[in-house]
C-alpha atoms as a PDB file:
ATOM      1  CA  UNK A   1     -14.084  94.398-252.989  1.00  0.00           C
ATOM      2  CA  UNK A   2     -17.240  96.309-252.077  1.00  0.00           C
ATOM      3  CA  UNK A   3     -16.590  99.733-250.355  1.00  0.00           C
ATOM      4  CA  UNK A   4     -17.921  99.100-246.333  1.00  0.00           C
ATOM      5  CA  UNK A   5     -20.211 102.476-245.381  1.00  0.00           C
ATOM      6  CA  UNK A   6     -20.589 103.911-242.586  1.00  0.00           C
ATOM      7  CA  UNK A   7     -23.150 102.012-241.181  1.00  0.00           C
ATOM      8  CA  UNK A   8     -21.739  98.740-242.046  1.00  0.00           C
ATOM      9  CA  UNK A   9     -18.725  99.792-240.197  1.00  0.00           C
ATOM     10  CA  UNK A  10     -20.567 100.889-236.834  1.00  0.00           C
ATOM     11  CA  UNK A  11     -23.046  98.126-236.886  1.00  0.00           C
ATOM     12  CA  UNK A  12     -19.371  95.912-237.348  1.00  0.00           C
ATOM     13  CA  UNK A  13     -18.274  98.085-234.369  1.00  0.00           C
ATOM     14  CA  UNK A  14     -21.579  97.307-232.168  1.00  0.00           C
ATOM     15  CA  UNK A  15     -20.975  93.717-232.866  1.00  0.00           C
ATOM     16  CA  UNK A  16     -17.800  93.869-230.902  1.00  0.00           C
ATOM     17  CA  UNK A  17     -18.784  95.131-228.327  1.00  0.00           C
ATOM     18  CA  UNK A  18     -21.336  92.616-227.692  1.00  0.00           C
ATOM     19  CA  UNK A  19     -19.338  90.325-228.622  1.00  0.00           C
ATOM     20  CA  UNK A  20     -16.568  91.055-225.554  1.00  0.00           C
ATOM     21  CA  UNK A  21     -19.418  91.728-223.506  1.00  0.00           C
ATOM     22  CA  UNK A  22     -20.407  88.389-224.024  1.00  0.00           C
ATOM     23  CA  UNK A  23     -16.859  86.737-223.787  1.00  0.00           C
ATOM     24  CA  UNK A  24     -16.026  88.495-220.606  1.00  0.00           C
ATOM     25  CA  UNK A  25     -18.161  87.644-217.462  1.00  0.00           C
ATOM     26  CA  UNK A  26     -18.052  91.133-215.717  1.00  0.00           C
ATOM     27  CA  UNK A  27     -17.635  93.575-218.434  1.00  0.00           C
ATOM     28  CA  UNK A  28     -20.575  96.148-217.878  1.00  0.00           C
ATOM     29  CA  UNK A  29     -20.161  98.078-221.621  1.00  0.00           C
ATOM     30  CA  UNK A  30     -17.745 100.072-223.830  1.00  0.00           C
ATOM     31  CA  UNK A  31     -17.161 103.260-225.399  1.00  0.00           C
ATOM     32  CA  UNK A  32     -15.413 103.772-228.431  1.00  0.00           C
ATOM     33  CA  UNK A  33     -13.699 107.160-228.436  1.00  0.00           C
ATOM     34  CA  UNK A  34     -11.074 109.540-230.244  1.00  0.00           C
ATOM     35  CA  UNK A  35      -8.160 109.571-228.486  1.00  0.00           C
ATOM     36  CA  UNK A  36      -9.369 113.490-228.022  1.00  0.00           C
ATOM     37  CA  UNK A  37     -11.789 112.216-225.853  1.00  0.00           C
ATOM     38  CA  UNK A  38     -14.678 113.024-228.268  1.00  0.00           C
ATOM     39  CA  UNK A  39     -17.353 109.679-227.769  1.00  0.00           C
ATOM     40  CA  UNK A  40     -17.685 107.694-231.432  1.00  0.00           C
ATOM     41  CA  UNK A  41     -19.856 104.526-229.881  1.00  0.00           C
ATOM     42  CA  UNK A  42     -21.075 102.905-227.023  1.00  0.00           C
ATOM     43  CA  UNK A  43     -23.005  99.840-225.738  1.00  0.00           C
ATOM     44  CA  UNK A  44     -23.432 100.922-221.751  1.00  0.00           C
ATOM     45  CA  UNK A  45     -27.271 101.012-221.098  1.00  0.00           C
ATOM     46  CA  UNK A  46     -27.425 102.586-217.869  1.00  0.00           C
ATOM     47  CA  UNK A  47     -24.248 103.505-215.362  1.00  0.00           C
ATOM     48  CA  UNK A  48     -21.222 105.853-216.212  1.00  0.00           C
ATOM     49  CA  UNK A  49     -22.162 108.725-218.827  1.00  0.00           C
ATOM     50  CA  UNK A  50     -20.379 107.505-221.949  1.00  0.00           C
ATOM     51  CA  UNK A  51     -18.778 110.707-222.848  1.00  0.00           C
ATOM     52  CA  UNK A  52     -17.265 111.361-219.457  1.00  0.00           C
ATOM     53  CA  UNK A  53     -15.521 107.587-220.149  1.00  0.00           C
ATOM     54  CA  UNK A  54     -14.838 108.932-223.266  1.00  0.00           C
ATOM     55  CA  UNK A  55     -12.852 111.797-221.824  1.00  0.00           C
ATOM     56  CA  UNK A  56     -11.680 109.237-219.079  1.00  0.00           C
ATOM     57  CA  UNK A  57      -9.954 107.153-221.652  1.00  0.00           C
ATOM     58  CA  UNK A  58      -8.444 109.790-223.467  1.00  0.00           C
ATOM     59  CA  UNK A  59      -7.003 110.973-220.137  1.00  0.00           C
ATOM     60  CA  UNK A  60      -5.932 107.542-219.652  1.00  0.00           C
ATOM     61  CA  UNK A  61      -4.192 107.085-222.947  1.00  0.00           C
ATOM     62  CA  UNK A  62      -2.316 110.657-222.435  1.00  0.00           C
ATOM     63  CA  UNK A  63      -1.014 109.809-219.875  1.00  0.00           C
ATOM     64  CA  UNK A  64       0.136 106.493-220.863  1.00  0.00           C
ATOM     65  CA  UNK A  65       1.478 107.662-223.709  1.00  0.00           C
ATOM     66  CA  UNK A  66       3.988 109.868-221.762  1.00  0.00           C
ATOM     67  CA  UNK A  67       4.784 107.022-219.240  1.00  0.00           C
ATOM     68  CA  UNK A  68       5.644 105.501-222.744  1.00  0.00           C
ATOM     69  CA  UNK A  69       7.887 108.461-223.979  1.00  0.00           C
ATOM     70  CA  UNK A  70       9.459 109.244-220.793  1.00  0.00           C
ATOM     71  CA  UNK A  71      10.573 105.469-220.221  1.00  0.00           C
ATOM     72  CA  UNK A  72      11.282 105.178-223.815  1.00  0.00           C
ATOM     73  CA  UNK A  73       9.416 102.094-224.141  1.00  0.00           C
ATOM     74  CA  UNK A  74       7.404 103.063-227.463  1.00  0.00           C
ATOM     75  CA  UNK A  75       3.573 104.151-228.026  1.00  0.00           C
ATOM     76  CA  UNK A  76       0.856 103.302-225.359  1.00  0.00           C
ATOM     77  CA  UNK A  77      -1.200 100.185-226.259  1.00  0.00           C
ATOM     78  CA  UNK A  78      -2.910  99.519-222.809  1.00  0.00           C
ATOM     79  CA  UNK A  79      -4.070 100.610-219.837  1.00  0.00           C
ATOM     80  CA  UNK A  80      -6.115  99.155-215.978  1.00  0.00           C
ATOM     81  CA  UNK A  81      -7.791 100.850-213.888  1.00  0.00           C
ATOM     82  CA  UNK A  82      -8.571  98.813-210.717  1.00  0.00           C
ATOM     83  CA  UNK A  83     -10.711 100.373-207.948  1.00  0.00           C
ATOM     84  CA  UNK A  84     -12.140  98.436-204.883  1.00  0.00           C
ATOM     85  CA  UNK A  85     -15.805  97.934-206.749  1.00  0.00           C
ATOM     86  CA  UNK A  86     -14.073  97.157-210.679  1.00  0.00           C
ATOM     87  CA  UNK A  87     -12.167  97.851-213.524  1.00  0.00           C
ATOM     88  CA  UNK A  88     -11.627 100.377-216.385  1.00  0.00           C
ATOM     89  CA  UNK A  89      -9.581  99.457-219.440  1.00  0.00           C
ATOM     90  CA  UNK A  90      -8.244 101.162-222.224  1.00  0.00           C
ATOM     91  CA  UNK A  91      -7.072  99.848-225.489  1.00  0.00           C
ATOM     92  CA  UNK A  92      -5.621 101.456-228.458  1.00  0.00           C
ATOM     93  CA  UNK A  93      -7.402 100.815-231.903  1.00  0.00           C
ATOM     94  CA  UNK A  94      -4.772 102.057-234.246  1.00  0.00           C
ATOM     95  CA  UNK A  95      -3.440 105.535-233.325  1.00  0.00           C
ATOM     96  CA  UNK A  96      -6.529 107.597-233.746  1.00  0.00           C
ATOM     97  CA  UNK A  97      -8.934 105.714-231.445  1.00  0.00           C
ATOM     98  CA  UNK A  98      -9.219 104.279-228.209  1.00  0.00           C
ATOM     99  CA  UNK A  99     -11.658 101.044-226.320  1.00  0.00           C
ATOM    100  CA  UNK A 100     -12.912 101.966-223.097  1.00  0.00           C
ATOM    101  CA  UNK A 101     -13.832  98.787-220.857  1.00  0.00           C
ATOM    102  CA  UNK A 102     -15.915  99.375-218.104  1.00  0.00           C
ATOM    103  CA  UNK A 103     -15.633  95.731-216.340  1.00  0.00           C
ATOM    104  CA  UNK A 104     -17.245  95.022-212.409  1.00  0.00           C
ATOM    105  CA  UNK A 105     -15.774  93.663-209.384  1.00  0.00           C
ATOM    106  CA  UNK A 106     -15.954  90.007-210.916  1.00  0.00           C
ATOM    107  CA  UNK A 107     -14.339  90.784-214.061  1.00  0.00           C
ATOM    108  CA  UNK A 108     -11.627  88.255-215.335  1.00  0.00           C
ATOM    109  CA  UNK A 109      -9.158  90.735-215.946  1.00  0.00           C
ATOM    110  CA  UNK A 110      -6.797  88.136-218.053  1.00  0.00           C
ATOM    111  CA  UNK A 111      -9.555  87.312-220.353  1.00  0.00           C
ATOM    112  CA  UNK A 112     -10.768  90.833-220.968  1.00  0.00           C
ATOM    113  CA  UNK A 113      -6.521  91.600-222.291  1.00  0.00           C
ATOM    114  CA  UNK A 114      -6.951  88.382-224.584  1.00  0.00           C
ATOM    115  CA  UNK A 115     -10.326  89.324-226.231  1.00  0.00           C
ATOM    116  CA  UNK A 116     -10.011  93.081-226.046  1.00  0.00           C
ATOM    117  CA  UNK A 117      -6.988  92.529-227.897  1.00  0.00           C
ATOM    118  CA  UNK A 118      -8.277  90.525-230.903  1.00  0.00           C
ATOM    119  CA  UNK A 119     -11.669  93.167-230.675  1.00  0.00           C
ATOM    120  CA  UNK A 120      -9.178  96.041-231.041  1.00  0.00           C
ATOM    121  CA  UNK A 121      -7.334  94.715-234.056  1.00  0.00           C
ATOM    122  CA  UNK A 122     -10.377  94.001-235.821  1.00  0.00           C
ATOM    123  CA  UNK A 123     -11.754  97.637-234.891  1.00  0.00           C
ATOM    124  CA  UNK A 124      -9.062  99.390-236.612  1.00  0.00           C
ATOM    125  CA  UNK A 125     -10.251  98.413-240.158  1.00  0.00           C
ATOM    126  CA  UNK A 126     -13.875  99.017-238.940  1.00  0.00           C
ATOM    127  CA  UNK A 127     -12.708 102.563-237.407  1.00  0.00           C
ATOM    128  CA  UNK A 128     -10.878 103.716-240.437  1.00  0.00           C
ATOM    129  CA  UNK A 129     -14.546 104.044-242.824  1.00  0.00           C
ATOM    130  CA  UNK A 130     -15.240 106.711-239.214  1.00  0.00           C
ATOM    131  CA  UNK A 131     -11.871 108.355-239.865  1.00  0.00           C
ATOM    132  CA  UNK A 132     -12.520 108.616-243.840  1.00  0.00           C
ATOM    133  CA  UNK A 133     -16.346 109.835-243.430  1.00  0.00           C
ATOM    134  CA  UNK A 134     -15.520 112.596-240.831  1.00  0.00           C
ATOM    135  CA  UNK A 135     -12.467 113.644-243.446  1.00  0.00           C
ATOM    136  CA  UNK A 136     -15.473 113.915-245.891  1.00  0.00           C
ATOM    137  CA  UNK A 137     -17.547 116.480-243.775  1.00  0.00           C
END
């Protein structure tokens, strides 16, 4: 089996996105970010700056991480957001990475959990050629 680069992986990555962008009716874009908060990708053309939902979904996952620890229900896996004019959802991909959702008021919430899902699986093996080239540097 060929070894994916780098570029094959984001492009993989990008075609995710756009993928649950087209799936979803409401989603406005996504950010894929280090559970740091650091920004790897994004798809959001105009809106939100996509580091500051970077650091929003790194927020979001520490703090549902120690709602998981504290309740002892095991490692965070997903997170909503739901203010009066949309939503903001955050997915883990894997342990080192997080999907940031940015969906608007007419978002179908239950269909963004059952793609996102399926997208964030399928990220993990895409994310893991970004893990190995930044080990590299």
């Amino acid at each position: 089996m060929a070894e994916t680069s780098a570029e094959e992986a984001y492009g993989a990555a990008y075609a995710e996105m756009a993928s649950l962008k087209q799936a979803v009716s409401g989603v406005v874009g996504s950010v894929i970010a280090g559970v740091d908060g650091l920004l790897i990708l994004h798809d959001l053309s105009s809106g939100p700056e996509p580091h500051d939902l970077a650091a929003l979904a790194a927020a979001t996952f520490g703090l549902g991480r120690q709602t998981g620890l504290a309740l002892r229900q095991g490692p965070f896996r997903e997170s909503t957001v739901r203010s009066h004019r949309g939503y903001f959802s955050v997915y883990a991909v894997g342990d080192a990475a997080l999907l940031a959702v940015l969906g608007g008021e007419g978002l179908n919430i239950a269909r963004l959990h059952l793609e996102a899902r399926q997208v964030t699986a399928r990220l993990i093996t895409m994310l893991d050629v970004h893990v190995a080239a930044q080990a590299r540097l």
